[in-house]
Protein backbone atom coordinates (compact mmCIF):
# COMPACT_ATOMS: atom_id res chain seq x y z
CA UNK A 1 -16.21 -12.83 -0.40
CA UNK A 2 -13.28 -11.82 -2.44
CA UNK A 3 -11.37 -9.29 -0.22
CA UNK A 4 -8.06 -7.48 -0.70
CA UNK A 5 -6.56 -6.49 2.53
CA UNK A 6 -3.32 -3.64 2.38
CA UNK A 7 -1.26 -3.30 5.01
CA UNK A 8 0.81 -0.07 5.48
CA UNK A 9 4.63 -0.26 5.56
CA UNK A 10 4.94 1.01 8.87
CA UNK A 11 2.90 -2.20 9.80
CA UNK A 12 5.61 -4.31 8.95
CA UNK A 13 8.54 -2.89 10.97
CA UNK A 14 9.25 -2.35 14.56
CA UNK A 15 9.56 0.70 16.68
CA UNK A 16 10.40 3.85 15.30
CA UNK A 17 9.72 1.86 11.92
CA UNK A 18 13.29 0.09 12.49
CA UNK A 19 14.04 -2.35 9.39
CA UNK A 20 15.64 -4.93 11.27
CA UNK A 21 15.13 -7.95 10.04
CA UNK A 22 14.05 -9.44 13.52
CA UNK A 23 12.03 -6.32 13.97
CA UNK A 24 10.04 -6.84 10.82
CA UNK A 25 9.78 -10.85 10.94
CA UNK A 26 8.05 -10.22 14.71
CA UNK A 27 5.85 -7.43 12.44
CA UNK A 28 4.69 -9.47 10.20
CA UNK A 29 4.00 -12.58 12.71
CA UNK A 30 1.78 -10.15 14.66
CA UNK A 31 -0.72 -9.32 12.00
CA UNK A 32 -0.59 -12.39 9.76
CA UNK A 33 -3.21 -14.06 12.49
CA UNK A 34 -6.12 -11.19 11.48
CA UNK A 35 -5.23 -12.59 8.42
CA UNK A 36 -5.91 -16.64 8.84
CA UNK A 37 -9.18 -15.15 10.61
CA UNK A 38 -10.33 -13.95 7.11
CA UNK A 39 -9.66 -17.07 5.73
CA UNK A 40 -11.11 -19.67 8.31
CA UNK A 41 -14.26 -17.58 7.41
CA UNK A 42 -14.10 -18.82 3.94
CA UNK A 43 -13.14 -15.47 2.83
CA UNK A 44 -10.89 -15.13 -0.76
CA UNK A 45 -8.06 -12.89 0.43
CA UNK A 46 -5.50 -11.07 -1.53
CA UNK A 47 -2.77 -9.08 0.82
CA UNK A 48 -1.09 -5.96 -0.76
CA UNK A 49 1.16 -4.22 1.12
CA UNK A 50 3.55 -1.05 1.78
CA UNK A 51 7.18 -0.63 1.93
CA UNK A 52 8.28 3.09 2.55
CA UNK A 53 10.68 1.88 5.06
CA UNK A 54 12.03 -0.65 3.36
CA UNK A 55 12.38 0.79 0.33
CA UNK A 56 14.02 3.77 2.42
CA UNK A 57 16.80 1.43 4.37
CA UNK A 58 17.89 0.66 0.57
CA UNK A 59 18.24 3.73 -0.94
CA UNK A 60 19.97 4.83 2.45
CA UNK A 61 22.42 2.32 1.59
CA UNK A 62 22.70 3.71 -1.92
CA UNK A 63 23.70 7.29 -0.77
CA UNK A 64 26.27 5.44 1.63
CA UNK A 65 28.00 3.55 -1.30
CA UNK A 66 27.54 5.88 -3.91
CA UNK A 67 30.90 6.95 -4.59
CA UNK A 68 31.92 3.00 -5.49
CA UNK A 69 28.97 1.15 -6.44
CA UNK A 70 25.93 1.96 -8.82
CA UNK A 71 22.64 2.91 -7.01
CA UNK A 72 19.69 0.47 -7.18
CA UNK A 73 17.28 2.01 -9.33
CA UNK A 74 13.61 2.54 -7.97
CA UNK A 75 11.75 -0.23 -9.80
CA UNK A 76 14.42 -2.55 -8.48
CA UNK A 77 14.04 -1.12 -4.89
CA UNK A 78 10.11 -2.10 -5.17
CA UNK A 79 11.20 -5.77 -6.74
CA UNK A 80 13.55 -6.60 -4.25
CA UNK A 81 11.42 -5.94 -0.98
CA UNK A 82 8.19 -7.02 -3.01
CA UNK A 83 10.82 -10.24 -2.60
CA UNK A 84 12.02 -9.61 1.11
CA UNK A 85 9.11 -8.72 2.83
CA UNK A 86 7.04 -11.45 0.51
CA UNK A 87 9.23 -14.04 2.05
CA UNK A 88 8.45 -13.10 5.48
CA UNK A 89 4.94 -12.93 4.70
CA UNK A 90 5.08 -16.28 3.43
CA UNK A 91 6.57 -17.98 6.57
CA UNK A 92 4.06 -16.15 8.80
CA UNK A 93 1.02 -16.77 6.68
CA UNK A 94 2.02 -20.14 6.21
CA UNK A 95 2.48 -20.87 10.11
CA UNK A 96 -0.89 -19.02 10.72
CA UNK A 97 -2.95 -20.98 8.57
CA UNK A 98 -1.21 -23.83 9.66
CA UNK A 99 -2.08 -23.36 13.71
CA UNK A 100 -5.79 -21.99 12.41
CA UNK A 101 -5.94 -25.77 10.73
CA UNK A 102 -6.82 -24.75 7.76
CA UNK A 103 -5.44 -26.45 4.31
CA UNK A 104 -4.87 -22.97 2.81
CA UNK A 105 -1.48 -22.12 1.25
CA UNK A 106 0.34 -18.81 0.83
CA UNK A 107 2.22 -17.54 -2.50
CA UNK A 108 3.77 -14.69 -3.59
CA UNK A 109 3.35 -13.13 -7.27
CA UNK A 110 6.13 -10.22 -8.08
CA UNK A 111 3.90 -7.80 -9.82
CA UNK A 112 4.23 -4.72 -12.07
CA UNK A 113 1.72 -1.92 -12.36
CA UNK A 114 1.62 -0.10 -15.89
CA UNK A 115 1.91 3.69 -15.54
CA UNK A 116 1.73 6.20 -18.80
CA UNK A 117 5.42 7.05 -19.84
CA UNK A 118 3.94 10.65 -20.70
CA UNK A 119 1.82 11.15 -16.79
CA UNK A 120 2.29 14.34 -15.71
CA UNK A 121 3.65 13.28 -12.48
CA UNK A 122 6.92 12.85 -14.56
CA UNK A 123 7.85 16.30 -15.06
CA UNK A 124 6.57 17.13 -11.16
CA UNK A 125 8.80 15.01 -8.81
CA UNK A 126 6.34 15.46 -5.34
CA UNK A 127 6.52 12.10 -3.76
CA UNK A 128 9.23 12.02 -1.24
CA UNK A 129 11.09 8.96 -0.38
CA UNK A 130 14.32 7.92 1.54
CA UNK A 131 16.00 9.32 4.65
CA UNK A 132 16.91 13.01 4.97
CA UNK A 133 20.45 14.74 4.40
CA UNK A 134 21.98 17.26 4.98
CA UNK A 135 22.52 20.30 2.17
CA UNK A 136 26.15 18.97 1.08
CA UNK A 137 25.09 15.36 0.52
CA UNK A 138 21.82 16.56 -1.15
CA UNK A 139 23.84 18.42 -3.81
CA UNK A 140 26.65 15.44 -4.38
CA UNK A 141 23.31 12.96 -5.13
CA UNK A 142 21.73 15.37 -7.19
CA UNK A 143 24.67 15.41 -9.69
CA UNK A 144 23.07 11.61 -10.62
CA UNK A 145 20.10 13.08 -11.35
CA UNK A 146 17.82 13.08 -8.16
CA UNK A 147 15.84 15.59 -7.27
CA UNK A 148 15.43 16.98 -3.60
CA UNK A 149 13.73 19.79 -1.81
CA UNK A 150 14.05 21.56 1.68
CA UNK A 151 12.16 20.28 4.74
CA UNK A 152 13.57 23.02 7.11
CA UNK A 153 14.85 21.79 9.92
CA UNK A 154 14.88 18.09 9.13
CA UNK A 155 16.95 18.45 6.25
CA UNK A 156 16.61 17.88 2.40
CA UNK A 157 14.68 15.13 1.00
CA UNK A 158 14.54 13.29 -2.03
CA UNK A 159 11.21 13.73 -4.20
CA UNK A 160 10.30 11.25 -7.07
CA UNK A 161 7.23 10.72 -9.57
CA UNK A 162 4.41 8.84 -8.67
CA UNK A 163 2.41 8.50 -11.56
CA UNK A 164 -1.46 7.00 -11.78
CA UNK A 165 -1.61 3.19 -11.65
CA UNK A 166 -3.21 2.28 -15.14
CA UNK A 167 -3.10 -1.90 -14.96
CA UNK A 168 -1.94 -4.44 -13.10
CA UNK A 169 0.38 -6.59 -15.49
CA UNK A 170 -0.20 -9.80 -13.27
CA UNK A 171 -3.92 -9.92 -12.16
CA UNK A 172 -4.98 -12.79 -14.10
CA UNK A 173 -2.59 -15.29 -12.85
CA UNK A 174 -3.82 -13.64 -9.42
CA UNK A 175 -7.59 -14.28 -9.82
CA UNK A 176 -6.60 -17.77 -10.78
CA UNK A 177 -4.32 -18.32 -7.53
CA UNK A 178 -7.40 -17.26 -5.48
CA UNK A 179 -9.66 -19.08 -7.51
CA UNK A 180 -7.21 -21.97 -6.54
CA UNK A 181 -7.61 -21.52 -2.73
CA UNK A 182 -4.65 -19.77 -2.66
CA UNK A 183 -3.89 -17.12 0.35
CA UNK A 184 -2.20 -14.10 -2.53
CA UNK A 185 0.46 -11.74 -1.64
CA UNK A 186 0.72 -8.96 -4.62
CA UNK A 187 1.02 -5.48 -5.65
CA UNK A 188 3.69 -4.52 -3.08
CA UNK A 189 4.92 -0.97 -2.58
CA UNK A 190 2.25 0.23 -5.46
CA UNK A 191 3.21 -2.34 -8.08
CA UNK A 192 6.82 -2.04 -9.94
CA UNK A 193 6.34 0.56 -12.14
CA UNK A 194 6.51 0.28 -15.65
CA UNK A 195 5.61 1.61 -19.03
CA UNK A 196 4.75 0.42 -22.60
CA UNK A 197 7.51 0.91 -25.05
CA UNK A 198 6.66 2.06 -28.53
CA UNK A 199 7.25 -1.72 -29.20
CA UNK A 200 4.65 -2.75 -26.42
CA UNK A 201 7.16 -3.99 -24.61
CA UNK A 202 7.09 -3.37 -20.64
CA UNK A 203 10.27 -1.52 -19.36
CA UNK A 204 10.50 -0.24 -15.33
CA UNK A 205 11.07 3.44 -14.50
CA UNK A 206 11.91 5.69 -11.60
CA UNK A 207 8.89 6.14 -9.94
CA UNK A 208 6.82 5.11 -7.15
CA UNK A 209 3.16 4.18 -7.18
CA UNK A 210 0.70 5.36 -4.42
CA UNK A 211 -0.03 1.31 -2.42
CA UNK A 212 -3.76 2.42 -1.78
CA UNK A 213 -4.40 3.70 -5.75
CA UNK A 214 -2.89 0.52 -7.26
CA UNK A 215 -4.82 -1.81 -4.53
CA UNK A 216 -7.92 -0.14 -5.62
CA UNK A 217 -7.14 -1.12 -9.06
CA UNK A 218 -6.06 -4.46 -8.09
CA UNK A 219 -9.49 -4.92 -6.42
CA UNK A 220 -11.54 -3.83 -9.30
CA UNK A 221 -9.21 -5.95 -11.96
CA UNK A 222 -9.47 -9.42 -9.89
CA UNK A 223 -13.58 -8.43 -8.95
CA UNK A 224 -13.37 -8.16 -5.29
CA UNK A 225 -15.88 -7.18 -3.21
CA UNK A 226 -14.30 -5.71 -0.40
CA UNK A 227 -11.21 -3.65 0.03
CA UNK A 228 -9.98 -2.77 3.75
CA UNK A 229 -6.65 -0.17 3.92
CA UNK A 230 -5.74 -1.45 7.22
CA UNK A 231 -4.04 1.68 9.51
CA UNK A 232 -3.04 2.68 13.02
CA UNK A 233 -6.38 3.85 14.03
CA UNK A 234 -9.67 1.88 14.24
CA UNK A 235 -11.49 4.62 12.40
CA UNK A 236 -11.68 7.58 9.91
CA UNK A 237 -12.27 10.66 12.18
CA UNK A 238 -14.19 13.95 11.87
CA UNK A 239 -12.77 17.20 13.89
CA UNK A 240 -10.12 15.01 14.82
CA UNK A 241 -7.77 16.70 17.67
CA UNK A 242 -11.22 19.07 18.57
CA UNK A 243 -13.14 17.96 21.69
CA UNK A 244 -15.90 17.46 19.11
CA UNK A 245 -13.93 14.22 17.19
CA UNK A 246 -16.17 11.62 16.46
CA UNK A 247 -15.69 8.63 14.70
CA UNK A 248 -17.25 7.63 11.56
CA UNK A 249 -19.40 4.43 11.09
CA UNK A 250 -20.93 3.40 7.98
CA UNK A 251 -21.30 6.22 5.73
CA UNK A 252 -22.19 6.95 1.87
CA UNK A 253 -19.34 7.73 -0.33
CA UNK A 254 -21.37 10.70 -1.16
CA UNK A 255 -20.82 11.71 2.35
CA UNK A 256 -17.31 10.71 2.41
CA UNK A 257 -16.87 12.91 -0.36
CA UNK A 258 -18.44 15.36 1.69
CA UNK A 259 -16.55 15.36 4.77
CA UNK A 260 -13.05 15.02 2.31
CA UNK A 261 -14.21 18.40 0.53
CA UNK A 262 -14.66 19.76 3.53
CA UNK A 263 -11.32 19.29 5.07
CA UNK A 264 -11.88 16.66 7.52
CA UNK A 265 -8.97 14.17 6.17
CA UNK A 266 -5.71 16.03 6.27
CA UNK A 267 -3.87 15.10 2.50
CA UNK A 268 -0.62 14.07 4.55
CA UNK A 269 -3.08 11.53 6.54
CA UNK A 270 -6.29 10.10 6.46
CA UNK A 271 -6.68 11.69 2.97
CA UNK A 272 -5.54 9.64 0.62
CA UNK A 273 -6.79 6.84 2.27
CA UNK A 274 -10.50 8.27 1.78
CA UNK A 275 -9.96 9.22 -1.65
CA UNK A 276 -8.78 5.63 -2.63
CA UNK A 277 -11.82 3.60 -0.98
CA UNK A 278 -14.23 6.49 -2.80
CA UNK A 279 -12.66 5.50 -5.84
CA UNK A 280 -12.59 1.79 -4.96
CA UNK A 281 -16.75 1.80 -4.10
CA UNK A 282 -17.12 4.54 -6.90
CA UNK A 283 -15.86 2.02 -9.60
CA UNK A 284 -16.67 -1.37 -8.69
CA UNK A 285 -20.00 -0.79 -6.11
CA UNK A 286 -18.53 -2.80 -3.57
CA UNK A 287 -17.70 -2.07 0.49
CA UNK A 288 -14.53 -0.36 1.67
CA UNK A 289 -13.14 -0.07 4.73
CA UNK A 290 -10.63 1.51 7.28
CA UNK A 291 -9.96 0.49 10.22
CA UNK A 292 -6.99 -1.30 12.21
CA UNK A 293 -5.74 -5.08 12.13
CA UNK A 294 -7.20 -5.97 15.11
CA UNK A 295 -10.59 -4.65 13.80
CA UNK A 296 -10.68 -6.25 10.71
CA UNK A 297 -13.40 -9.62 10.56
CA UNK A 298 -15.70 -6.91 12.76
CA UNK A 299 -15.67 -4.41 10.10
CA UNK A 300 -16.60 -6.64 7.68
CA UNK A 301 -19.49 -7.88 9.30
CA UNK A 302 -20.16 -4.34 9.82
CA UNK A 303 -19.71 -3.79 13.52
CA UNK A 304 -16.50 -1.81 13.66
CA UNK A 305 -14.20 0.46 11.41
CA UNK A 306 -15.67 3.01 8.63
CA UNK A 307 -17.41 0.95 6.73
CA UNK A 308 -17.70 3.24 3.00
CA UNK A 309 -21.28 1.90 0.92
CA UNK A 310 -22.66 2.93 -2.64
CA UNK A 311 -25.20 5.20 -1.88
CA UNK A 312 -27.63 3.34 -3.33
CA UNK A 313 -27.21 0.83 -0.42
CA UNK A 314 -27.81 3.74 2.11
CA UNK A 315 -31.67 4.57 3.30
């Protein structure tokens, strides 16, 4: 099967989500193996993934040399660790495969996700990115046109747009590297974001695109089957924290719709997870899934994880 696998930027850095570099190299070496297990079972895979901390260690540096240098804008802060973390992939995947003896190779394809210059999201800066400050350094960043709000006690935070994902600029030349036996790493951090130009030219813009969203469009675009969102728990939850949690198996995504409606998947959690496989099974008919690395060739096969089905597919 064609399967497109997204790992969370928190699963690519050590503890406390340190950016190290040594801290994320030993990351990365510890989940590309899930990976190679995909692929020894003849599997297409495509590997998105996050990079809220990464992109976060940058813009930290920003604030630091503000007052001499100019700041990295956002698109360029998804480019360059689309690059970085890319690289690392690379040399893991490649020395996974390798001791998995499989001829396989791993590539990288820097990728840009089309947004509409005129989303709403645009005039309603809500995604929040970066470190927090304090009040004083807030205000002196805001004078270059960032936008921050309170967070009480932790201090103020930067908020930016993060428009819909409309099309991924690259997918062709991706089908046809995994049509070429070719282990793909795309659509890092969301995609870099950019917009059509009057002249239909592409041009990037401050935003950042939800990872999840744009891997569920990357899925549908390249015709995968399967799309896992990989996370820190082996399964979506209902009443989780109660003494009645329970986890969830195979469901419809009728009844995941259900159970989202209902409350079950906190919106700073689970919830936009659930929302993106819906859509993901919704539009193309095929299987999602959430569940951890270590889960992930079980789930598949249907014996671990929440597995999410059409409902058709459900008696």
């Amino acid at each position: 099967m064609r399967i497109v696998l997204a790992l969370g930027g928190n699963a690519l850095t050590g503890p406390k989500e340190s950016v190290q570099p040594a801290h994320q190299i030993a990351a990365v070496e510890a989940a590309t193996p899930q990976v190679a297990a995909l692929v020894a079972e003849g599997h297409q895979v495509l590997l998105s993934h996050g990079n809220g901390p990464q992109v976060g260690n940058i813009l930290a540096k920003n604030d630091i040399a503000s007052p001499v240098l100019s700041p990295v804008p956002l698109d360029w802060c998804v480019a360059n660790t689309q690059g970085s973390i890319g690289f690392i992939l690379l040399n893991a995947l490649d020395a996974s495969l390798s001791r998995a003896g499989l001829s396989t190779r791993a590539t990288v394809v820097v990728s840009r996700t089309v947004v509409a210059a005129d989303d709403p999201a645009f005039a309603h800066f809500t995604k929040p990115v970066g470190r927090f400050v304090e009040p004083e350094i807030a205000q002196r960043l805001s004078l270059s046109g960032q936008h921050f709000v309170d967070s009480g006690e932790q201090g103020w935070r930067r908020v930016v747009a993060s428009p819909q994902p409309l099309e991924i600029v690259e997918a062709p030349a991706i089908a046809a590297l995994l049509d070429a036996d070719f282990l793909v790493v795309a659509g890092g951090g969301g995609g870099i974001p950019v917009i059509r130009t009057d002249d239909h030219e592409l041009k990037g813009v401050e935003a950042v695109i939800d990872k999840d969203l744009n891997s569920v469009l990357l899925a549908a675009q390249i015709d995968a089957e399967v799309l896992v969102l990989a996370t820190n728990v082996d399964n979506a939850w209902l009443d989780w924290g109660k003494d009645t949690a329970r986890a969830l198996g195979t469901a419809s995504v009728t009844e995941m719709r259900q159970h989202l409606a209902g409350g079950q998947f906190p919106p700073g959690s689970m919830g936009p997870k659930v929302e993106a496989i819906c859509r993901f099974v919704e539009t193309t008919g095929g299987k999602g899934i959430i569940t951890n690395l270590d889960s992930i060739t079980e789930a598949i096969a249907g014996r671990a994880g929440t597995v999410v089905m059409p409902d058709s597919t459900q008696g």
